[in-house]
N, C-alpha and C. Protein backbone atom coordinates (compact mmCIF):
# COMPACT_ATOMS: atom_id res chain seq x y z
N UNK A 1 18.88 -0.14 22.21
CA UNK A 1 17.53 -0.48 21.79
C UNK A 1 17.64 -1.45 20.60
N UNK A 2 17.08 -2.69 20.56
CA UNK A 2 17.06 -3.25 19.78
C UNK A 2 16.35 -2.88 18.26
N UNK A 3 16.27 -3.63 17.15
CA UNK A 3 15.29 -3.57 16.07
C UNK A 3 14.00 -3.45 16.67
N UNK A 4 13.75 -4.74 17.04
CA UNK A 4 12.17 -4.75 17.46
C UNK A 4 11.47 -3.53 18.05
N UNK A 5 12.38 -3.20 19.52
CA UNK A 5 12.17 -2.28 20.22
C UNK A 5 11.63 -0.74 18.55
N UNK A 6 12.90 -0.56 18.18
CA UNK A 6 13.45 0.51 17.21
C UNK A 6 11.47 0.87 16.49
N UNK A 7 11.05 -0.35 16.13
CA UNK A 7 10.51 -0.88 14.87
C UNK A 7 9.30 -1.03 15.97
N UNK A 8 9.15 -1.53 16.54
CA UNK A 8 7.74 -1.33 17.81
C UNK A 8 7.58 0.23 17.84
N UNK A 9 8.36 1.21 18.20
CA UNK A 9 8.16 2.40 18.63
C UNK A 9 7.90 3.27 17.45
N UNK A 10 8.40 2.53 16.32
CA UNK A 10 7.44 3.75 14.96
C UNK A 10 6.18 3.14 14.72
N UNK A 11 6.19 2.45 14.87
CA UNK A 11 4.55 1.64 14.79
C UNK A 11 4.24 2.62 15.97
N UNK A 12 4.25 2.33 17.00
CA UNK A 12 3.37 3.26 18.23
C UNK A 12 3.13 4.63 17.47
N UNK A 13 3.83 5.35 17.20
CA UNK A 13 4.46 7.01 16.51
C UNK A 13 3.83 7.05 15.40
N UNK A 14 3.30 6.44 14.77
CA UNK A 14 2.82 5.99 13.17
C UNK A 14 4.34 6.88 12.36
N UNK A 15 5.67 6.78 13.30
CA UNK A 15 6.54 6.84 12.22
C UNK A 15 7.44 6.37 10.50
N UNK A 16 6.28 6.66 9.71
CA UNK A 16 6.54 5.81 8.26
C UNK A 16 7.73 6.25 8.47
N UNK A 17 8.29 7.13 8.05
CA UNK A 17 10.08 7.61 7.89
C UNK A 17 11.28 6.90 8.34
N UNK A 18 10.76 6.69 9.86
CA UNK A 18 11.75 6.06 11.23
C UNK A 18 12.04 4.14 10.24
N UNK A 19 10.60 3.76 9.41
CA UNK A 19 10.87 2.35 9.25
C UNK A 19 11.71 2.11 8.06
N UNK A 20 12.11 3.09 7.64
CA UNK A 20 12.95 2.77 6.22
C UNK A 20 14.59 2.18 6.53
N UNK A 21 14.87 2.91 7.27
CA UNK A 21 15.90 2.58 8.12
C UNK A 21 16.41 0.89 8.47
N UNK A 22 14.62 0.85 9.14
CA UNK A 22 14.86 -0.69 9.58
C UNK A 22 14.98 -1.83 9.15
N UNK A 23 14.41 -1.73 7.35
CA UNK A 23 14.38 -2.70 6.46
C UNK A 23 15.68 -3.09 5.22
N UNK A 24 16.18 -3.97 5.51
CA UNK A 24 16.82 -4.53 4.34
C UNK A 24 16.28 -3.77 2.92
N UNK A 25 17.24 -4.56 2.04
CA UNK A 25 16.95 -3.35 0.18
C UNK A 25 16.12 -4.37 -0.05
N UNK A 26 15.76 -5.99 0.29
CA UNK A 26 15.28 -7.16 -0.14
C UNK A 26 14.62 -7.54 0.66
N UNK A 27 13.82 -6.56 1.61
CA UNK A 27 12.74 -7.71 2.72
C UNK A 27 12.15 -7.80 2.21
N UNK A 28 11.20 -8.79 2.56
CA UNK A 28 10.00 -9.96 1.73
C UNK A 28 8.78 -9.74 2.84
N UNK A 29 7.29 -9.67 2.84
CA UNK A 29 7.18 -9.20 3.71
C UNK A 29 5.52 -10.40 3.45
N UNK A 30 5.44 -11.28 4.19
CA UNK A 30 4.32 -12.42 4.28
C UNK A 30 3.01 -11.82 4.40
N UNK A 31 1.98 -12.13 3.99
CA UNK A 31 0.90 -11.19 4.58
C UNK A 31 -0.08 -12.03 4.72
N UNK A 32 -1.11 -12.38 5.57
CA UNK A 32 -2.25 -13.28 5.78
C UNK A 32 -3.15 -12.85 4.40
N UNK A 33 -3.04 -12.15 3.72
CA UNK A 33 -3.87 -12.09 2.75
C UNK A 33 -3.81 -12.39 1.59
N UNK A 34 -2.65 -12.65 1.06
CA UNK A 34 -1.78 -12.53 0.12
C UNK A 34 -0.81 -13.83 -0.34
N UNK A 35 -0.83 -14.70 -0.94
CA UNK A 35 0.19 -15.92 -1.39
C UNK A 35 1.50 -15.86 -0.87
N UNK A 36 1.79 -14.60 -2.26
CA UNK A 36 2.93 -14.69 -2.86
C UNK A 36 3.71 -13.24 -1.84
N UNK A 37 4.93 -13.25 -1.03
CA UNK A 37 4.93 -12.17 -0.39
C UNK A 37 5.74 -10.77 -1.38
N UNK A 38 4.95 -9.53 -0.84
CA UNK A 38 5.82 -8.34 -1.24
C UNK A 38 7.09 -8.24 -0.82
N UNK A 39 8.20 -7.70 -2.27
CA UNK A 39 9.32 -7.99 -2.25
C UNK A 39 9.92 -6.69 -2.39
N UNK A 40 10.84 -6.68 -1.86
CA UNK A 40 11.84 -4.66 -1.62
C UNK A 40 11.08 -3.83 -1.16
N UNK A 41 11.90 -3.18 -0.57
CA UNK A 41 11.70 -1.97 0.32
C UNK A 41 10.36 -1.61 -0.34
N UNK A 42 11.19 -0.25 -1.25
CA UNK A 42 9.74 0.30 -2.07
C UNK A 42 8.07 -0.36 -1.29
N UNK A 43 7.82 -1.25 -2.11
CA UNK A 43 6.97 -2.00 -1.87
C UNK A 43 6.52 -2.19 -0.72
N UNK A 44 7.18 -2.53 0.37
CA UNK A 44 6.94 -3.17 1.78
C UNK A 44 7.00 -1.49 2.76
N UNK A 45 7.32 -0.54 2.19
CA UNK A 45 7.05 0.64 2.87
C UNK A 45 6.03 1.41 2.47
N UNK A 46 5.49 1.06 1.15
CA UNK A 46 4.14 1.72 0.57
C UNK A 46 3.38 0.86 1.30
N UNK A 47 3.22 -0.37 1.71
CA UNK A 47 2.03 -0.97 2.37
C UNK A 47 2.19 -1.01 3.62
N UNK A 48 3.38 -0.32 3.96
CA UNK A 48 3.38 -0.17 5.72
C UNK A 48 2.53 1.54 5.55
N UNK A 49 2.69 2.15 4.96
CA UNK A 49 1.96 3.41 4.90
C UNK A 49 0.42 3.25 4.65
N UNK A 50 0.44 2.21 4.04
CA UNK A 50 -1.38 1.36 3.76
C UNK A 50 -2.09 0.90 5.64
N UNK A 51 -0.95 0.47 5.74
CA UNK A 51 -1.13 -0.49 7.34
C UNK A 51 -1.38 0.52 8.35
N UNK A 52 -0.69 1.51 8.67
CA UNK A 52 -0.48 2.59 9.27
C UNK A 52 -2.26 3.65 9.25
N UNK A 53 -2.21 3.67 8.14
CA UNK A 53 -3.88 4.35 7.83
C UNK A 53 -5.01 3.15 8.35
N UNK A 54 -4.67 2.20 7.89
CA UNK A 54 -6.09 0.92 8.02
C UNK A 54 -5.94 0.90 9.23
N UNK A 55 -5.21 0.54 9.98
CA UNK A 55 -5.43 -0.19 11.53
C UNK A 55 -6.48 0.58 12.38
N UNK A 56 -7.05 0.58 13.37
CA UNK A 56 -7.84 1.48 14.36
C UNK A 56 -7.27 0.81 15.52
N UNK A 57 -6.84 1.89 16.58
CA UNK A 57 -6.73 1.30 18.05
C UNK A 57 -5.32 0.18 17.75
N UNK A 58 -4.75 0.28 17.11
CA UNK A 58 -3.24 -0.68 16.71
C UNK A 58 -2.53 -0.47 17.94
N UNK A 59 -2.39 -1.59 18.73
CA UNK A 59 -1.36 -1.80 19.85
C UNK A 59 -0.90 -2.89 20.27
N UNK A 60 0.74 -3.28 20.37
CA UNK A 60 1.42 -4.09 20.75
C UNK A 60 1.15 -5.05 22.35
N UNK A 61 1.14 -5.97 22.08
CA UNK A 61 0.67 -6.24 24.11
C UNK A 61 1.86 -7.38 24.65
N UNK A 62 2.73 -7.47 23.52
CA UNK A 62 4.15 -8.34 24.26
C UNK A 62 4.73 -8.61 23.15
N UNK A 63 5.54 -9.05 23.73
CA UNK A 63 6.92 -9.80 23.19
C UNK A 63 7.35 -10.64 23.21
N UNK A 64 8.30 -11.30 22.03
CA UNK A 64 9.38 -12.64 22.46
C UNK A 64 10.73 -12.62 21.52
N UNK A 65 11.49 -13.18 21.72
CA UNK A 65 12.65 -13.17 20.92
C UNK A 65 14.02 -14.67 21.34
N UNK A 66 13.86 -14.81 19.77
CA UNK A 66 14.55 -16.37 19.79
C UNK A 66 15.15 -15.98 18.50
N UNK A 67 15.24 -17.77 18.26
CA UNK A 67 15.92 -17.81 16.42
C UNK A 67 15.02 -18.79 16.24
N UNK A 68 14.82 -18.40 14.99
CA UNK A 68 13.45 -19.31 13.96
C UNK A 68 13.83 -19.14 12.14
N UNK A 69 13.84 -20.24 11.72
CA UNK A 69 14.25 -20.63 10.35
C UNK A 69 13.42 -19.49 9.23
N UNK A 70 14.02 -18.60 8.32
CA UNK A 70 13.67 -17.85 7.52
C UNK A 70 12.72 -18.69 6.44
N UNK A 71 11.97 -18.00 5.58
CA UNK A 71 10.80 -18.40 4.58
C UNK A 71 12.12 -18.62 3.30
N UNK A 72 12.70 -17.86 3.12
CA UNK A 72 13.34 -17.56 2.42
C UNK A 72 14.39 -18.33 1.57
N UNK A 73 15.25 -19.01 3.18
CA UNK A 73 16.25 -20.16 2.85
C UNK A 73 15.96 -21.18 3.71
N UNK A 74 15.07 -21.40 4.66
CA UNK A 74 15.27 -22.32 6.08
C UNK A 74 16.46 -21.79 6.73
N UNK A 75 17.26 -20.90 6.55
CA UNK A 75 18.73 -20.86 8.05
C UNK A 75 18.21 -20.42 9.12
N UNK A 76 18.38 -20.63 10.42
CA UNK A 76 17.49 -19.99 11.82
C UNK A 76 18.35 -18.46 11.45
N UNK A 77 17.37 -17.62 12.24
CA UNK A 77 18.15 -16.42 12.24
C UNK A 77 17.31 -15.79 13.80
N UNK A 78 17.78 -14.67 13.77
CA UNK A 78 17.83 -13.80 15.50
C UNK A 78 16.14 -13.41 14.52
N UNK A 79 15.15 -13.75 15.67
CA UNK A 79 14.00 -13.53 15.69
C UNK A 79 13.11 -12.56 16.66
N UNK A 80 12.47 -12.09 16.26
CA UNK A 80 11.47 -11.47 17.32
C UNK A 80 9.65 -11.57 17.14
N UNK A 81 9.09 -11.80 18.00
CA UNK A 81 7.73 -12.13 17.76
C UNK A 81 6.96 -11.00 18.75
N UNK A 82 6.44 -9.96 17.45
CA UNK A 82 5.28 -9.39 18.46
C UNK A 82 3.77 -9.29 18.26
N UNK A 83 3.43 -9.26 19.50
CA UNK A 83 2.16 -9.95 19.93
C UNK A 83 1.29 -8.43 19.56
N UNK A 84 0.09 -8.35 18.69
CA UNK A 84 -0.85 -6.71 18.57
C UNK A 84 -2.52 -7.31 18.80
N UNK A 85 -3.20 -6.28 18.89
CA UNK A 85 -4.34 -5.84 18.77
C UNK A 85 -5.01 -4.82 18.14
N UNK A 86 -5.84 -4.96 17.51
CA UNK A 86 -6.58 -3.93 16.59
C UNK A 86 -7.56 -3.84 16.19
N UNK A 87 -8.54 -3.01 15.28
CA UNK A 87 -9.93 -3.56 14.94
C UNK A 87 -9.79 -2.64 13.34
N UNK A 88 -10.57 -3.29 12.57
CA UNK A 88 -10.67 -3.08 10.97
C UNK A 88 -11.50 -3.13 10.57
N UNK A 89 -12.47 -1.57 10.39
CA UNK A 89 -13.93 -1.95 9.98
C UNK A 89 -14.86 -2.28 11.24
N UNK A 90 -14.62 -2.07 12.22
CA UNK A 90 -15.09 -2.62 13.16
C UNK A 90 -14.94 -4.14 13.72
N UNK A 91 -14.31 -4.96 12.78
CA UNK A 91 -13.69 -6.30 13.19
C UNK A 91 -12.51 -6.10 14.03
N UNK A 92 -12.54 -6.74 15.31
CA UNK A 92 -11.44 -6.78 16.39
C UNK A 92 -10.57 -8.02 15.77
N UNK A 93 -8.61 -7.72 15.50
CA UNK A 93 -7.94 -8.15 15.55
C UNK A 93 -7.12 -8.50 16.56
N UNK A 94 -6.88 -10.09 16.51
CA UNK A 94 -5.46 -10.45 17.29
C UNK A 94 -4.40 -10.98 16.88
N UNK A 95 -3.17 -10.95 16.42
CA UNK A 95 -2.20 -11.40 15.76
C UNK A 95 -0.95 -11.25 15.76
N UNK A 96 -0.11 -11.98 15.24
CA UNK A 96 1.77 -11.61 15.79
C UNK A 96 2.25 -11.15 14.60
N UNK A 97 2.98 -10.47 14.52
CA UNK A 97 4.50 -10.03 13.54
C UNK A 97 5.54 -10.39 13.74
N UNK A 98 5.89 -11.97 12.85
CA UNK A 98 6.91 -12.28 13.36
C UNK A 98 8.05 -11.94 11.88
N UNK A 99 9.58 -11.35 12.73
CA UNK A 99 10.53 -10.38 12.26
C UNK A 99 11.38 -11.11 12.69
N UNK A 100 12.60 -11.22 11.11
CA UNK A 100 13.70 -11.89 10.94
C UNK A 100 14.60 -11.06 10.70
N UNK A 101 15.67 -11.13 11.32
CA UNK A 101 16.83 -10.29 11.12
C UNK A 101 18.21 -10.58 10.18
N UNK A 102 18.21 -9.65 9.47
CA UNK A 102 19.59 -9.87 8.74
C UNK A 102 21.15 -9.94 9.74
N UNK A 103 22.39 -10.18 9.46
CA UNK A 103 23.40 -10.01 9.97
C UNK A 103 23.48 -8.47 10.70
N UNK A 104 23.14 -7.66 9.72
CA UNK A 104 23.66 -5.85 10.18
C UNK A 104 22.20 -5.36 11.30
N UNK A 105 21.10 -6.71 11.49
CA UNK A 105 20.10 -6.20 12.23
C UNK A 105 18.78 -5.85 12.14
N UNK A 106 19.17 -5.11 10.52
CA UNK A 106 17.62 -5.11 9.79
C UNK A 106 16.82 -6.20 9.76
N UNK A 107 15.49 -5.69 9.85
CA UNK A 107 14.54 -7.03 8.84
C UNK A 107 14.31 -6.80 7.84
N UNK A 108 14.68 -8.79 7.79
CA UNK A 108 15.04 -9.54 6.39
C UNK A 108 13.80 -9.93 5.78
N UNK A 109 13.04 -10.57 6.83
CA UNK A 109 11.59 -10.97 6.32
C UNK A 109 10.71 -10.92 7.54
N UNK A 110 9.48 -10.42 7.02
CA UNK A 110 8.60 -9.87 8.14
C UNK A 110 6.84 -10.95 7.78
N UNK A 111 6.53 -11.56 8.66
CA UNK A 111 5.60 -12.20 8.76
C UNK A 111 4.15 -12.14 9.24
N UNK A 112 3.16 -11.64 8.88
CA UNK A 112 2.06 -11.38 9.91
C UNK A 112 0.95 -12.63 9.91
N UNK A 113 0.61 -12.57 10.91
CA UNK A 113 -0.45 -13.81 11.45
C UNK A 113 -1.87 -13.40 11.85
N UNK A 114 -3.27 -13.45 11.52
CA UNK A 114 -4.32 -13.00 12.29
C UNK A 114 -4.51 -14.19 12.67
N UNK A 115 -6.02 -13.55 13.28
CA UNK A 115 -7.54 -14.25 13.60
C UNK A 115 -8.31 -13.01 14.27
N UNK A 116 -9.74 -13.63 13.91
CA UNK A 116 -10.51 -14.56 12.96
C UNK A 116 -10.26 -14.26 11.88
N UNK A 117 -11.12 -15.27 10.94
CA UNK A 117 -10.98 -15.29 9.63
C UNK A 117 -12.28 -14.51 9.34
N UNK A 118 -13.06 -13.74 9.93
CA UNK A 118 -13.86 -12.67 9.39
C UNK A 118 -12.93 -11.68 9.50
N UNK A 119 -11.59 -11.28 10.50
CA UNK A 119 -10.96 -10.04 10.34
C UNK A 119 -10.38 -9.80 9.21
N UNK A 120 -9.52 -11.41 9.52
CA UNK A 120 -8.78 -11.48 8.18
C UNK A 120 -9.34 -10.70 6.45
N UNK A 121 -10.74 -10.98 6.59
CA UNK A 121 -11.35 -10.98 5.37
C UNK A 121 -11.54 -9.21 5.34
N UNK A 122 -11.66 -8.53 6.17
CA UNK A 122 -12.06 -6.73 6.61
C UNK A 122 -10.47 -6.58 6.22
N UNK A 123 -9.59 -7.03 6.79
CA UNK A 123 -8.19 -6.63 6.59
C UNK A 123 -7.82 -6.50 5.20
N UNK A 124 -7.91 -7.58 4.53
CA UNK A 124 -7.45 -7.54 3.42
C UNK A 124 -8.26 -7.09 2.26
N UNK A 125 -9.65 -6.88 2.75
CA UNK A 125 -10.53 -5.68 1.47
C UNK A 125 -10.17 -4.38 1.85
N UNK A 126 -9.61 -3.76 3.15
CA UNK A 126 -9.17 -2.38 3.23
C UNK A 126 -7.71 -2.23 2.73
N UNK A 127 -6.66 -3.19 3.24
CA UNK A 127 -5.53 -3.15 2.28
C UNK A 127 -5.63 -2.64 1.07
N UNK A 128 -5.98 -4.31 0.29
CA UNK A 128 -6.20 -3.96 -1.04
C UNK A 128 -6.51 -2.18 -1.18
N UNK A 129 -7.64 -1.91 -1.16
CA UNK A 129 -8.36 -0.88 -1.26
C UNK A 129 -7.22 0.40 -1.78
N UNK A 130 -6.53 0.48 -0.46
CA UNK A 130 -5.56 1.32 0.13
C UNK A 130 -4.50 1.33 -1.16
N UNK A 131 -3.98 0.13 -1.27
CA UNK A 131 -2.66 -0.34 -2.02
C UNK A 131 -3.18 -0.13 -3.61
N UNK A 132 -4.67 0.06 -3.98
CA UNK A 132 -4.95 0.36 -5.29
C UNK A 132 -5.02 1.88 -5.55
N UNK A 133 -5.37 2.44 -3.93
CA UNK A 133 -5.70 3.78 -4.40
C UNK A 133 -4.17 4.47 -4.50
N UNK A 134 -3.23 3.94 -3.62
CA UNK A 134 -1.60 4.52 -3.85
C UNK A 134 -1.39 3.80 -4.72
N UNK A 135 -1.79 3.49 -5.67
CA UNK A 135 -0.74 2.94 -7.21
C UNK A 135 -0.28 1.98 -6.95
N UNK A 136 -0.06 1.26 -5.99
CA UNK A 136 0.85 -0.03 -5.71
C UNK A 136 0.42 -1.37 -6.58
N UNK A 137 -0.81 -1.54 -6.32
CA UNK A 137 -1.25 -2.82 -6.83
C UNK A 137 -2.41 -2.68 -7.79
N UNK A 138 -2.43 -2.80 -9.13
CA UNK A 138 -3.27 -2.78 -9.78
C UNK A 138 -5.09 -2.80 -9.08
N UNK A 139 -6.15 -2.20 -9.70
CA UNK A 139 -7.37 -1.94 -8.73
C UNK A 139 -8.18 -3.40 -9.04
N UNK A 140 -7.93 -4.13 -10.01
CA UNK A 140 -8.00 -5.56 -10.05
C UNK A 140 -7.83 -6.37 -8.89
N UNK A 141 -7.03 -6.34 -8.43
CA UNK A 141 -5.42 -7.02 -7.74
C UNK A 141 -4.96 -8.15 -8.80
């Protein structure tokens, strides 16, 4: 079973535990809402536990897998792109997670993509929300 596979199937499971495993000590993790991306574990597993609560109806509907140049350095690396659906607030999401792999397999840097830009906007006021009420991110932001 690959990462993706690995890392698709705790998402299905809402297994937070299963994803610690899967991440590098240094993934970086892009977010349509957000500039500047969240950096280390810590961090990128408190807002997968944010992600995990927000989503409604969260489901994968395909796949792809290539090599595509990291945010990080530009080097191509072993890629995977998956394709979800969801709704937030009652806004219906469509968007990819695209996942870069380190040498040992983990992901290195993890990328998410929406539309629309009204979801976008439901997404990232429940995040936030989420990520202030677990301590993560100041209630400012």
């Amino acid at each position: 079973m690959t990462t993706a596979d690995r890392f698709r199937a705790a998402v299905d499971n809402r297994d937070h535990a299963a994803l610690e495993d899967l991440f590098t000590e240094d993934i970086r993790f892009y977010s349509p809402v957000k500039f500047t991306p969240f950096e280390g574990r810590p961090l990128v597993l408190g807002l997968f536990g944010v992600l995990l609560r927000t989503f409604e109806d969260f489901r994968y509907t395909g796949q792809y897998t290539g090599t595509a140049e990291t945010g990080t350095d530009g080097t191509p690396a072993p890629s995977a792109v998956l394709v979800f659906r969801a709704s937030v607030g009652g806004k219906q999401i469509h968007g990819i997670d695209l996942l870069h792999f380190a040498d040992d397999g983990r992901i290195k840097e993890f990328t998410v993509m929406v539309r629309p830009q009204s979801a976008v906007h439901a997404l990232g006021e429940a995040v936030f929300a989420g990520l202030a009420a677990d301590g993560l991110v100041p209630d400012g932001r």
